[in-house]
N, C-alpha and C. Protein backbone atom coordinates (compact mmCIF):
# COMPACT_ATOMS: atom_id res chain seq x y z
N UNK A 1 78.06 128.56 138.27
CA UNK A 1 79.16 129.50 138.03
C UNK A 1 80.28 128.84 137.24
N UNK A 2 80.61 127.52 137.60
CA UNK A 2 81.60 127.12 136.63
C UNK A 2 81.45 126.75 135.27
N UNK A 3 80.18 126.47 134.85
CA UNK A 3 79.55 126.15 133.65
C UNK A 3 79.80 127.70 132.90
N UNK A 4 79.58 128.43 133.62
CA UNK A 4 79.88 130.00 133.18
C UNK A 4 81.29 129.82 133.06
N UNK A 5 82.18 130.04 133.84
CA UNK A 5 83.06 130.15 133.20
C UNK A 5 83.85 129.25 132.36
N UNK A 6 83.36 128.06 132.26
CA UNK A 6 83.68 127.38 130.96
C UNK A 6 83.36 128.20 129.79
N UNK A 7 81.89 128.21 129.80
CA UNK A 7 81.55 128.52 128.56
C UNK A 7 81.98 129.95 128.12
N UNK A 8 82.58 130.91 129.55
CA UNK A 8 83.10 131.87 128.70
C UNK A 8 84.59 131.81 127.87
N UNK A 9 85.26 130.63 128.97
CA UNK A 9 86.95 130.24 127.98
C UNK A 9 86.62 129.81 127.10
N UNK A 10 85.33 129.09 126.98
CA UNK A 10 85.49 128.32 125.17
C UNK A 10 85.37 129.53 124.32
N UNK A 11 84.67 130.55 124.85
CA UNK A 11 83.91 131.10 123.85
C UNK A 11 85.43 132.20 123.50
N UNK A 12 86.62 132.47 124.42
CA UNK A 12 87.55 133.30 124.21
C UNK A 12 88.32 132.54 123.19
N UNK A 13 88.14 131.53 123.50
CA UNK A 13 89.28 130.49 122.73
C UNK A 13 89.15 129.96 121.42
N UNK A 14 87.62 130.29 121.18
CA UNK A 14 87.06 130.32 119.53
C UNK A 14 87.69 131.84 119.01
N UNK A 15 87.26 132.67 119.72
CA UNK A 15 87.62 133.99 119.63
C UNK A 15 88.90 134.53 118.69
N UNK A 16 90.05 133.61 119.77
CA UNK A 16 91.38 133.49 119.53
C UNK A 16 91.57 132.86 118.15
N UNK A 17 90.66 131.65 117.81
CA UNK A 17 91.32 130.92 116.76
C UNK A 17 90.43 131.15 115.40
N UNK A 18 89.39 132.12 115.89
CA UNK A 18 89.04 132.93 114.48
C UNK A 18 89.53 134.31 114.23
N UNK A 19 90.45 134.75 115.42
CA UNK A 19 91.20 135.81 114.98
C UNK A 19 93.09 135.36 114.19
N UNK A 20 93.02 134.21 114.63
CA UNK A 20 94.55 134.03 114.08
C UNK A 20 93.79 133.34 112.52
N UNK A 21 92.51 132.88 112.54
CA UNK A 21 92.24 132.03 110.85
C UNK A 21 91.63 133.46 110.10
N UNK A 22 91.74 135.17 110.36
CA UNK A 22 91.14 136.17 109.83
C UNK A 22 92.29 136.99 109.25
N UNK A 23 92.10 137.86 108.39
CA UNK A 23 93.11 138.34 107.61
C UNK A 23 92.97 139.49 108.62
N UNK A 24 94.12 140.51 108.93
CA UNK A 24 94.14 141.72 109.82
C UNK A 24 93.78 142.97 108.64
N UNK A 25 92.61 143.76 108.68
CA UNK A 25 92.42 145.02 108.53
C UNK A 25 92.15 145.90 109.17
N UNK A 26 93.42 146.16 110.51
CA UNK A 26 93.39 147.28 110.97
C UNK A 26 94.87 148.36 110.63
N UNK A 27 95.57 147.52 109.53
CA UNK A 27 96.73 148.56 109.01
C UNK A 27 95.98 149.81 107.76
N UNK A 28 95.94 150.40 108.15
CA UNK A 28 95.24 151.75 107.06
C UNK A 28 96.37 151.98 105.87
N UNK A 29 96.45 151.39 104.88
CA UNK A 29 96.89 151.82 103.32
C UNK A 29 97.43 153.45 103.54
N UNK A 30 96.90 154.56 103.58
CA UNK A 30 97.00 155.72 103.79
C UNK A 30 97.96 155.97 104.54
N UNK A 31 97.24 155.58 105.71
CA UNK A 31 98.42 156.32 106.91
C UNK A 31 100.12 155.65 107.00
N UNK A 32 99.99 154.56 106.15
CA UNK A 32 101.41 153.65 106.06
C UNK A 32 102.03 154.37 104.79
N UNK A 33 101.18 155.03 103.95
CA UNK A 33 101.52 155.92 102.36
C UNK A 33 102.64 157.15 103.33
N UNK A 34 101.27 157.77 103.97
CA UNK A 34 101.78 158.64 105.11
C UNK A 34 104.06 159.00 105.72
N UNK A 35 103.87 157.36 106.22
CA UNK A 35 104.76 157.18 106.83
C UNK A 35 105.41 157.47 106.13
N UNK A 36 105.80 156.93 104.77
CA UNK A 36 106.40 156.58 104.29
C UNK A 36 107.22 158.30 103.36
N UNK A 37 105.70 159.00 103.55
CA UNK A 37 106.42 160.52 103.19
C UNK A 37 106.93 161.13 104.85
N UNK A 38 106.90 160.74 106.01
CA UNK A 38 107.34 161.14 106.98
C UNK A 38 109.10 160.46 107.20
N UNK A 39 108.84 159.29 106.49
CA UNK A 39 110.47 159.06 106.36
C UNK A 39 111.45 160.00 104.95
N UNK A 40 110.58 160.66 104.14
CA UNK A 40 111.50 161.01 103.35
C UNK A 40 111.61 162.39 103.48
N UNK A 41 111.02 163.04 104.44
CA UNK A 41 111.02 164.56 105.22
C UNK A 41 112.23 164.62 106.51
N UNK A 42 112.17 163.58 107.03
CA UNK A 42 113.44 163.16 107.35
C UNK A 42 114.54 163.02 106.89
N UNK A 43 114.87 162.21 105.86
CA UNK A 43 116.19 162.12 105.28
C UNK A 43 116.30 163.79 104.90
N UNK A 44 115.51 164.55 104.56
CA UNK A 44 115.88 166.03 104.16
C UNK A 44 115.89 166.67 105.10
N UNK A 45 115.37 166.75 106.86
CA UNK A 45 115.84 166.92 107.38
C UNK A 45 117.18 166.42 107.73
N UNK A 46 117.67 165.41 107.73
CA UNK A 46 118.88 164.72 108.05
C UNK A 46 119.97 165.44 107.20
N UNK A 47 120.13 165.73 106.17
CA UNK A 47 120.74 166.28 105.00
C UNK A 47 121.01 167.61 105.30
N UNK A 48 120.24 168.11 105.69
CA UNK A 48 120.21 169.88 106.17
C UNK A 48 120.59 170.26 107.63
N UNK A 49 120.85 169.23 108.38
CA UNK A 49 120.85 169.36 109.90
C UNK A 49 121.94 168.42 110.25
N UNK A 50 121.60 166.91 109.75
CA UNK A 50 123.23 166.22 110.39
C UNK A 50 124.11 165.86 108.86
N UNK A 51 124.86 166.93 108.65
CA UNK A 51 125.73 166.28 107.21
C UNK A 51 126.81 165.64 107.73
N UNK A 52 127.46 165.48 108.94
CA UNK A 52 128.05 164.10 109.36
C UNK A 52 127.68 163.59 110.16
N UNK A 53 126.71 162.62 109.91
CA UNK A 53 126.40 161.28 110.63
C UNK A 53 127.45 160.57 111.51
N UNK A 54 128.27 160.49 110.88
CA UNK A 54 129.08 159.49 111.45
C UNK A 54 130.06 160.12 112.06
N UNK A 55 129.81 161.74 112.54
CA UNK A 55 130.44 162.38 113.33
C UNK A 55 129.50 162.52 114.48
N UNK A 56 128.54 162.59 114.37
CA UNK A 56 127.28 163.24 115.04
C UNK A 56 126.19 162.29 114.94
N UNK A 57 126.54 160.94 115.58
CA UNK A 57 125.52 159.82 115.91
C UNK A 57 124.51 160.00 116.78
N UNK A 58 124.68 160.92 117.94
CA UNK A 58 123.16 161.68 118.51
C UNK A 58 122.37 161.94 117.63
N UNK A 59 122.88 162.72 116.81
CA UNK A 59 121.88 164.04 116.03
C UNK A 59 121.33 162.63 114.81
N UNK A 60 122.24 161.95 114.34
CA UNK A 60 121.38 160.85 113.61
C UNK A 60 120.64 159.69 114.10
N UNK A 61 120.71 159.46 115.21
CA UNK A 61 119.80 158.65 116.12
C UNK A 61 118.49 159.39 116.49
N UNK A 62 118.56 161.20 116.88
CA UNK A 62 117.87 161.93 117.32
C UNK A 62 116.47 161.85 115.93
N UNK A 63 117.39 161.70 114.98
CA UNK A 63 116.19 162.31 113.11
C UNK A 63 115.46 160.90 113.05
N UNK A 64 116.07 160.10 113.12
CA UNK A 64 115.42 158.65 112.65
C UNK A 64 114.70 157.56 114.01
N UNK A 65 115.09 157.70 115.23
CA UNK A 65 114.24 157.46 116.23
C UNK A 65 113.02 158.33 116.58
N UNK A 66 113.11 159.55 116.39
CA UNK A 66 112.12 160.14 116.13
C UNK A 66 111.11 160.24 115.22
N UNK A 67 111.89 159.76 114.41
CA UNK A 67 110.89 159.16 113.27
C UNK A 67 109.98 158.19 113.12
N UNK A 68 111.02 156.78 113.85
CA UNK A 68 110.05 155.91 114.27
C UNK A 68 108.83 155.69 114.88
N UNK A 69 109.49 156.69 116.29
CA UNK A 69 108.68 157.15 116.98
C UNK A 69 107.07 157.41 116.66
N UNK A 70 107.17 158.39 115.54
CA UNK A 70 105.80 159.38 115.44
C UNK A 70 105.51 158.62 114.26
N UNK A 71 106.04 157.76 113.84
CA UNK A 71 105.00 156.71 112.47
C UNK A 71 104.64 155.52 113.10
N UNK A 72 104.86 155.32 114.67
CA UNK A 72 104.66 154.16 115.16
C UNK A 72 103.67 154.87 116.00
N UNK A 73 103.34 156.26 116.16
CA UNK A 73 102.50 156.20 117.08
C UNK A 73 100.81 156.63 115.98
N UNK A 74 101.30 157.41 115.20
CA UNK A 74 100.22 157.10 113.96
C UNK A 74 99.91 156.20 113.77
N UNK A 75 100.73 155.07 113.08
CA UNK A 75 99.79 153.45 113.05
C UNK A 75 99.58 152.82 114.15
N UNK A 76 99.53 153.10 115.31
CA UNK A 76 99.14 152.42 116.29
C UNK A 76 97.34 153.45 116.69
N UNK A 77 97.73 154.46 116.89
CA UNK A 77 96.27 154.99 116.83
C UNK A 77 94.93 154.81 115.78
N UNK A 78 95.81 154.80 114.77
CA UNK A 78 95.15 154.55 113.65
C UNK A 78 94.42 153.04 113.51
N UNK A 79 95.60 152.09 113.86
CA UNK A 79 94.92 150.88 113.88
C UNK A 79 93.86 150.19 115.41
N UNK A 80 93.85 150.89 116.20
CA UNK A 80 93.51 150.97 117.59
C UNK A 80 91.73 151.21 116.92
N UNK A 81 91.33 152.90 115.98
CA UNK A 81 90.15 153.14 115.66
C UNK A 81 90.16 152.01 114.07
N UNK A 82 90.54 151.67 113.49
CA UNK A 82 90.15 150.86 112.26
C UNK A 82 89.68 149.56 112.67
N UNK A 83 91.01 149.28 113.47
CA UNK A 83 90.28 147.41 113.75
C UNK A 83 88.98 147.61 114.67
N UNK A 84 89.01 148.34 115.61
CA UNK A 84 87.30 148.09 116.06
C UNK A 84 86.56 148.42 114.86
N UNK A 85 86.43 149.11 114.00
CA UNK A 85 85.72 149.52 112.62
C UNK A 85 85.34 147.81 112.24
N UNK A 86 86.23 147.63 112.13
CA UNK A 86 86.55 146.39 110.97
C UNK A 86 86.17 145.04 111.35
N UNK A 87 86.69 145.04 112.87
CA UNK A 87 87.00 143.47 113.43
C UNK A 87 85.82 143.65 114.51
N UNK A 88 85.13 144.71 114.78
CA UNK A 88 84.08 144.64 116.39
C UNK A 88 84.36 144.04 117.28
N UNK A 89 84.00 143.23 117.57
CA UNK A 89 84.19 141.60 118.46
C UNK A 89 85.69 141.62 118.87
N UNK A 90 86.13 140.97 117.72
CA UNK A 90 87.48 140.74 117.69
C UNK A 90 88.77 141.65 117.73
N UNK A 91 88.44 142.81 117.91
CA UNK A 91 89.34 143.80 117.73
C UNK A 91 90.49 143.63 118.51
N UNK A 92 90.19 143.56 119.90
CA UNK A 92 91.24 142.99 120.80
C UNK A 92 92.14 142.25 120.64
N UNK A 93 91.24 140.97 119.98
CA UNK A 93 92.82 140.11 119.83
C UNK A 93 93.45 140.36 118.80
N UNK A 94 92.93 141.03 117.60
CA UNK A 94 93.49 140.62 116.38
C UNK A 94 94.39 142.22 116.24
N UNK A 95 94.41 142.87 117.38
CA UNK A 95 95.23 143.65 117.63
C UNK A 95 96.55 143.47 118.69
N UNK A 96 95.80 142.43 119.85
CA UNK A 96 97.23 141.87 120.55
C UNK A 96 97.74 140.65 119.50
N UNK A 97 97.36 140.38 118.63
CA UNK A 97 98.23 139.42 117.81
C UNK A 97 99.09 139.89 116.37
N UNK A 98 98.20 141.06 116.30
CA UNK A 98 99.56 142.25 115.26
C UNK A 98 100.54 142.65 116.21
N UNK A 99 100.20 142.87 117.39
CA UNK A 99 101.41 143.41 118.31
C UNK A 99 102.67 142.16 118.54
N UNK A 100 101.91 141.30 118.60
CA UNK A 100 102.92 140.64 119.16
C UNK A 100 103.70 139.61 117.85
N UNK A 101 103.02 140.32 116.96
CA UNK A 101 103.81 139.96 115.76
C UNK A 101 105.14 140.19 115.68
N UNK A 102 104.94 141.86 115.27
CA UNK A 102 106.02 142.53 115.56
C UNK A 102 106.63 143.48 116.59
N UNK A 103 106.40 142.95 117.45
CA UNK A 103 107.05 143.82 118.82
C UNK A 103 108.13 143.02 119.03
N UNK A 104 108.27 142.02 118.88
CA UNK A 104 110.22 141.21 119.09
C UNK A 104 110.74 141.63 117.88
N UNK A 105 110.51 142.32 116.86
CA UNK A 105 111.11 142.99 115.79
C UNK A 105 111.69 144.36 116.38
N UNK A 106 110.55 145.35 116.81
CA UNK A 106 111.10 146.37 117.67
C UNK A 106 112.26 146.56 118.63
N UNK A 107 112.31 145.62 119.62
CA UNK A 107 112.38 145.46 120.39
C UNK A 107 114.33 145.29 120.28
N UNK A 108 114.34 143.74 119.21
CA UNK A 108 115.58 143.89 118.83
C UNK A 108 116.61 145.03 118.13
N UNK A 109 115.37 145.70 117.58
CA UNK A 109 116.23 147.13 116.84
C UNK A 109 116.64 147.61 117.97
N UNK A 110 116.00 148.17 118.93
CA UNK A 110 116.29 148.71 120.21
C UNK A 110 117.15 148.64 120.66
N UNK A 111 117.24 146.95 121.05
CA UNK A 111 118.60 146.87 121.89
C UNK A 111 119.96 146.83 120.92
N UNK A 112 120.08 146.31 119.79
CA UNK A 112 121.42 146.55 118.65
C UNK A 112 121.23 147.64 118.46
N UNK A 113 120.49 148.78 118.48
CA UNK A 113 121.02 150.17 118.28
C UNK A 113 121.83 150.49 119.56
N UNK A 114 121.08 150.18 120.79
CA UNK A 114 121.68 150.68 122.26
C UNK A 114 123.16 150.09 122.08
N UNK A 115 123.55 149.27 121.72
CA UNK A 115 124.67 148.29 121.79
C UNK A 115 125.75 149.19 121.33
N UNK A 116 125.21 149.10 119.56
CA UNK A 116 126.19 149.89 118.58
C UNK A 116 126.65 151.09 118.79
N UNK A 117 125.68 151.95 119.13
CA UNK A 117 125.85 153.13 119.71
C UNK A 117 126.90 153.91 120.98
N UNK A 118 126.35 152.85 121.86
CA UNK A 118 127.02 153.43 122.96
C UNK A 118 128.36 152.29 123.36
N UNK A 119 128.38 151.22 122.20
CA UNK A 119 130.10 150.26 122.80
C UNK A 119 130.50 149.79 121.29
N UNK A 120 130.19 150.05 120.49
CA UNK A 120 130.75 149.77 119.16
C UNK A 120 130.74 150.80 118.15
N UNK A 121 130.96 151.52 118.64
CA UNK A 121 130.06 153.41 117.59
C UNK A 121 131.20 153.37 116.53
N UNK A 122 132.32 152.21 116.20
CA UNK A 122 133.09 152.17 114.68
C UNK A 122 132.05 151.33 114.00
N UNK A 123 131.12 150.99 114.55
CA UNK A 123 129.86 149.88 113.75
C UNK A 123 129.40 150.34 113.73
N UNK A 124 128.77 151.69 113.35
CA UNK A 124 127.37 152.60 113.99
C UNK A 124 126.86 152.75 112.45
N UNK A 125 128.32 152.51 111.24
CA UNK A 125 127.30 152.61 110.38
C UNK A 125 126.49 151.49 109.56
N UNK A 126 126.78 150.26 110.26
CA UNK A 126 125.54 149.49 109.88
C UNK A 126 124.28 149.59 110.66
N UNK A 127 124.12 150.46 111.48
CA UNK A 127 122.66 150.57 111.80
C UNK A 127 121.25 150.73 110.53
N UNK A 128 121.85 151.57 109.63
CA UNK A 128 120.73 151.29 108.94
C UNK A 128 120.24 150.09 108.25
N UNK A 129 121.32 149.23 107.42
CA UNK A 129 121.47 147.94 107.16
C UNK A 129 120.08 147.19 108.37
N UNK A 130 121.09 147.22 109.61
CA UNK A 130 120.34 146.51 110.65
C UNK A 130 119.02 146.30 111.01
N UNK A 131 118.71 148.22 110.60
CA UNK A 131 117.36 148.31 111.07
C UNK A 131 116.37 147.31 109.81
N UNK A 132 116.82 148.21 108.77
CA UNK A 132 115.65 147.59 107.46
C UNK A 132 116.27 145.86 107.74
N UNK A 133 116.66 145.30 107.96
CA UNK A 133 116.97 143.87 108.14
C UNK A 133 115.83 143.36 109.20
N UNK A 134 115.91 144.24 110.26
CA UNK A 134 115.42 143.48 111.17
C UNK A 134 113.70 143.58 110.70
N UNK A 135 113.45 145.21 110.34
CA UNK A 135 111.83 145.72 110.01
C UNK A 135 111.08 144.66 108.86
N UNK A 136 112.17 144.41 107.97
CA UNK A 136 111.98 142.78 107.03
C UNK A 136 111.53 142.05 107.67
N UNK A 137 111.82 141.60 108.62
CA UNK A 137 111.15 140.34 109.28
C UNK A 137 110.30 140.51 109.99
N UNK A 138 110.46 141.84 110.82
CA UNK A 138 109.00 141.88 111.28
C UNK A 138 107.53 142.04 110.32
N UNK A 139 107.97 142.41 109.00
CA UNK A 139 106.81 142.27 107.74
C UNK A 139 106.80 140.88 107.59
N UNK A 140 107.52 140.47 107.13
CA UNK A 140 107.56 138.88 107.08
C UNK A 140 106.83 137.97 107.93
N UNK A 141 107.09 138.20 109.51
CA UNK A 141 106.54 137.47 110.19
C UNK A 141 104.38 137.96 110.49
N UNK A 142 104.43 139.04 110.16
CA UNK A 142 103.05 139.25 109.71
C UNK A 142 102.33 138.79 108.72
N UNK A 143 102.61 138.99 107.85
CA UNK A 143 102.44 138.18 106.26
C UNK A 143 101.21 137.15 106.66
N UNK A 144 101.20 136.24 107.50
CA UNK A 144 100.41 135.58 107.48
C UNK A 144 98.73 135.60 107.93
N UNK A 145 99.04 136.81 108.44
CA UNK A 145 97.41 137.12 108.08
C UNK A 145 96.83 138.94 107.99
N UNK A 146 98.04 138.64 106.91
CA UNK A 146 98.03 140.57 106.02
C UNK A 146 97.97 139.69 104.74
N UNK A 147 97.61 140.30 103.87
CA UNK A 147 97.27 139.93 102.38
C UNK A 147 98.74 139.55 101.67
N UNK A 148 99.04 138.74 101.01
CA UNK A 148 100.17 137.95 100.59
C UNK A 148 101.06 138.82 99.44
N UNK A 149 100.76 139.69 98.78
CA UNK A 149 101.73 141.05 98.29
C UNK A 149 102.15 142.12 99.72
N UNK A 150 101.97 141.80 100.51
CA UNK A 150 103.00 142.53 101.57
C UNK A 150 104.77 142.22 102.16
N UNK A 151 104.56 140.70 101.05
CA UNK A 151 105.94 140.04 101.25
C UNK A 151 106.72 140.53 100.01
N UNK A 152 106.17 141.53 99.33
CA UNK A 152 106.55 142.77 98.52
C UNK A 152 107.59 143.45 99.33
N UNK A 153 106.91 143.87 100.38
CA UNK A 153 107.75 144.70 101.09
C UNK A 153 108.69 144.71 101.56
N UNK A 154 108.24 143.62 102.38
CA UNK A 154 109.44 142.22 103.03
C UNK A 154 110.67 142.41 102.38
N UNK A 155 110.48 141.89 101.07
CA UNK A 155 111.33 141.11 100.07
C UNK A 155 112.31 143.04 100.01
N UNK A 156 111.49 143.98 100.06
CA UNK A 156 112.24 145.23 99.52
C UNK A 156 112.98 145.51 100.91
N UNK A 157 112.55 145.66 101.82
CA UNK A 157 113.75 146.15 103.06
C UNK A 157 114.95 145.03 103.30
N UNK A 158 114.47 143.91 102.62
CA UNK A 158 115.81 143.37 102.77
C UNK A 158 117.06 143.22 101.28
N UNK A 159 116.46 143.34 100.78
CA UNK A 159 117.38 144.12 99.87
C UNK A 159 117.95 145.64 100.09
N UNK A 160 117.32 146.38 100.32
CA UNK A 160 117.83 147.83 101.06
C UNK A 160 118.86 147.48 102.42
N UNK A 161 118.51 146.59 103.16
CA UNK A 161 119.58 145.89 103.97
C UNK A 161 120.71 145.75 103.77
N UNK A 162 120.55 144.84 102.51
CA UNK A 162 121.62 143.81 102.12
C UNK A 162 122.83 145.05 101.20
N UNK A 163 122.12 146.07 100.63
CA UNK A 163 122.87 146.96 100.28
C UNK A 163 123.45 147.93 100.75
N UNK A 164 123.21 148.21 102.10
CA UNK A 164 123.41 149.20 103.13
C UNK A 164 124.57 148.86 104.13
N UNK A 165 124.54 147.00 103.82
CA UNK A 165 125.05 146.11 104.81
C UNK A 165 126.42 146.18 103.78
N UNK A 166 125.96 146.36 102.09
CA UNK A 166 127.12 145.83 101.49
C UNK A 166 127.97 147.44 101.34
N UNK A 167 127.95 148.58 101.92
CA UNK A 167 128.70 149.81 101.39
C UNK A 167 129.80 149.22 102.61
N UNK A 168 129.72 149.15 103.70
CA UNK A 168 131.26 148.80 104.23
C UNK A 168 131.57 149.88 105.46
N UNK A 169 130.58 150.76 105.17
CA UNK A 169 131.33 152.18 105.58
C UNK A 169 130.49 152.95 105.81
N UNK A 170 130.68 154.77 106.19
CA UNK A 170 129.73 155.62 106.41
C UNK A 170 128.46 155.98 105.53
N UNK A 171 129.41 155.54 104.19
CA UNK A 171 128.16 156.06 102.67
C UNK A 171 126.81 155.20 103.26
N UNK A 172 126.49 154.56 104.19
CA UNK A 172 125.24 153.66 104.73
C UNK A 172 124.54 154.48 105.49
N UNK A 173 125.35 155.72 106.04
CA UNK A 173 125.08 156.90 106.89
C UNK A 173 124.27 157.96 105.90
N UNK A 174 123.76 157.84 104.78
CA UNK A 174 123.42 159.00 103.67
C UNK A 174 121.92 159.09 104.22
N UNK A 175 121.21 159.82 103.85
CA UNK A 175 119.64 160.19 104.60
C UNK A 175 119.26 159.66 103.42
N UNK A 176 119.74 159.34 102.29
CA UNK A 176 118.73 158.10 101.38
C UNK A 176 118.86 157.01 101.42
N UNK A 177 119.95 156.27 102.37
CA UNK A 177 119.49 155.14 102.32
C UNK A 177 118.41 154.81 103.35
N UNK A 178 118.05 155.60 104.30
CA UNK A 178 116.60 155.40 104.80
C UNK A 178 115.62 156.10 104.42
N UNK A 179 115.78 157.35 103.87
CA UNK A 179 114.85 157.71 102.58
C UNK A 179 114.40 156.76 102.13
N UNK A 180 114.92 156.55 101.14
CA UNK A 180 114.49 155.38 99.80
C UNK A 180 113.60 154.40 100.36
N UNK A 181 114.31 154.00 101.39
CA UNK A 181 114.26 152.67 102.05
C UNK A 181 113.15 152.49 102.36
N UNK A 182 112.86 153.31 103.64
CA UNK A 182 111.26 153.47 104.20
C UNK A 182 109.89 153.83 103.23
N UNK A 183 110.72 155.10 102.71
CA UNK A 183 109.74 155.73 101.67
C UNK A 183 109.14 154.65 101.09
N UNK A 184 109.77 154.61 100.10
CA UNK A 184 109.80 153.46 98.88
C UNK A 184 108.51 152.16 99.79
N UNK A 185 108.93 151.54 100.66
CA UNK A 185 109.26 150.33 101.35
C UNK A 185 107.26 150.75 102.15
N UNK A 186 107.68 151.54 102.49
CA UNK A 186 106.00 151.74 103.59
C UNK A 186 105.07 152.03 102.18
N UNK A 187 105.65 153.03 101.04
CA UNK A 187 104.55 153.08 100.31
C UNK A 187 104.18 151.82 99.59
N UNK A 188 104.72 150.46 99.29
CA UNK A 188 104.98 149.37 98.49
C UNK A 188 103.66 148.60 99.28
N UNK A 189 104.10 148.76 100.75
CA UNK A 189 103.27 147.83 101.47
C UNK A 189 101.58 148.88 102.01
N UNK A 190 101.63 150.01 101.88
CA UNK A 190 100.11 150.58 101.60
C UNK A 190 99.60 150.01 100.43
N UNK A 191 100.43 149.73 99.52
CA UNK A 191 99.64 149.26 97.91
C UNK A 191 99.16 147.89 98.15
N UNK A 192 99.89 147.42 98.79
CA UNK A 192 99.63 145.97 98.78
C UNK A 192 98.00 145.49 99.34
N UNK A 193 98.27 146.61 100.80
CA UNK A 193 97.11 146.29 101.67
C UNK A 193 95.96 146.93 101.25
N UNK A 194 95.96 147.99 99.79
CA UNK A 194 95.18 148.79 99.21
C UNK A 194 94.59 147.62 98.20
N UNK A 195 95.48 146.57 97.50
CA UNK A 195 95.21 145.98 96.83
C UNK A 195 94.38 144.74 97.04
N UNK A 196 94.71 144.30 98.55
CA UNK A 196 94.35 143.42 99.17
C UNK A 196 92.90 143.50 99.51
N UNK A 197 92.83 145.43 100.18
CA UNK A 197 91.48 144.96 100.44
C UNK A 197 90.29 145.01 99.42
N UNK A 198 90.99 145.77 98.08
CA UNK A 198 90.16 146.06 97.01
C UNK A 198 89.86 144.60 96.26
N UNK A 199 90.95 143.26 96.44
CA UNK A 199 90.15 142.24 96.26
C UNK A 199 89.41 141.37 97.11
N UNK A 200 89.58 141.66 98.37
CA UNK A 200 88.52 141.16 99.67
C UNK A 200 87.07 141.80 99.11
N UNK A 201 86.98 143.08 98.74
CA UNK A 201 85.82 143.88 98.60
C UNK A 201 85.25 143.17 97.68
N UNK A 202 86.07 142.62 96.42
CA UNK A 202 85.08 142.45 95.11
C UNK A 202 84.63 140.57 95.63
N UNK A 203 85.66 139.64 96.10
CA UNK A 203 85.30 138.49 96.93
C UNK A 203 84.03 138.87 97.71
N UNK A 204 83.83 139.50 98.50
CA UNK A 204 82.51 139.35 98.98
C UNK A 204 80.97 140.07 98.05
């Protein structure tokens, strides 16, 4: 019995270290294209429903957490049926190791929104700044085993950051600067991973 369970930790622990030496294809190109028109149906909801933001920080927390929401629960289903597609074996880990990529990315948006919101709400309008700042790094810190034009993306939410960070004021509150942002930003990084896998395909 213990020979067994040796040989089953070795065999998890190869597992582990050919899922962190494997590139991740369980992000779907599409459904991240997707998102990326679900963030800009938003900002036009936002536009038509909260025209002061920065009067009405519910109702703009309500458009864009909800947003998150339902593009985080699309790519999570989505990648849940792809990576077993893709990875068989390995699906497991190389799905708890996208998670735990970026789930301390999440996680921090979370709590600096809770913060801003409910004890600093004269700061409320760098939340968007904040968010694409923080969603940067959670691309970033993936990067390393997503195809290397995804630091495309990276590189774009933090510039959308840095400009959101630089208005000063409510104009950061506009439904395009997370329009653009996401839009732009999720469709950049479907191309990438479109591009990525179209040269994995011709490599093998």
């Amino acid at each position: 019995m213990n020979d067994l369970n040796k040989a089953l930790t070795e065999l998890s622990h190869i597992r582990r270290q050919m899922a962190r030496t494997t590139e991740f294809r369980g992000y779907g190109p599409a459904t991240l294209a997707a998102t990326g028109g679900i963030a800009a149906i938003a900002a036009a909801v936002q536009a038509e429903w909260v025209q002061a933001p920065a009067h009405n920080v519910r109702g703009y927390l309500a458009v864009w957490l909800g947003t998150a929401v339902l593009s985080a629960g699309l790519i999570a289903v989505q990648m849940h049926t792809r990576a077993r597609r893709m990875h068989s074996a390995m699906a497991d880990e190389m799905i708890r190791m996208a998670i735990e990529q970026f789930l301390p990315a999440l996680i921090a948006g979370l709590l600096v929104t809770v913060v801003l919101a409910e004890f600093v709400t004269q700061a409320v309008w760098m939340l968007p700044g904040v968010w694409q700042l923080i969603y940067s790094l959670g691309v970033f810190s993936s990067c390393r085993f997503l195809p290397r034009l995804v630091m495309v993306g990276g590189a774009w939410y933090l510039l959308t950051a840095l400009v959101c960070l630089g208005f000063g004021d409510a104009r950061a509150l506009s439904p395009w600067t997370m329009g653009l942002a996401y839009g732009a930003g999720q469709m950049l990084i479907a191309a990438a991973l479109y591009a990525g896998a179209e040269g994995a395909t011709d490599e093998e």
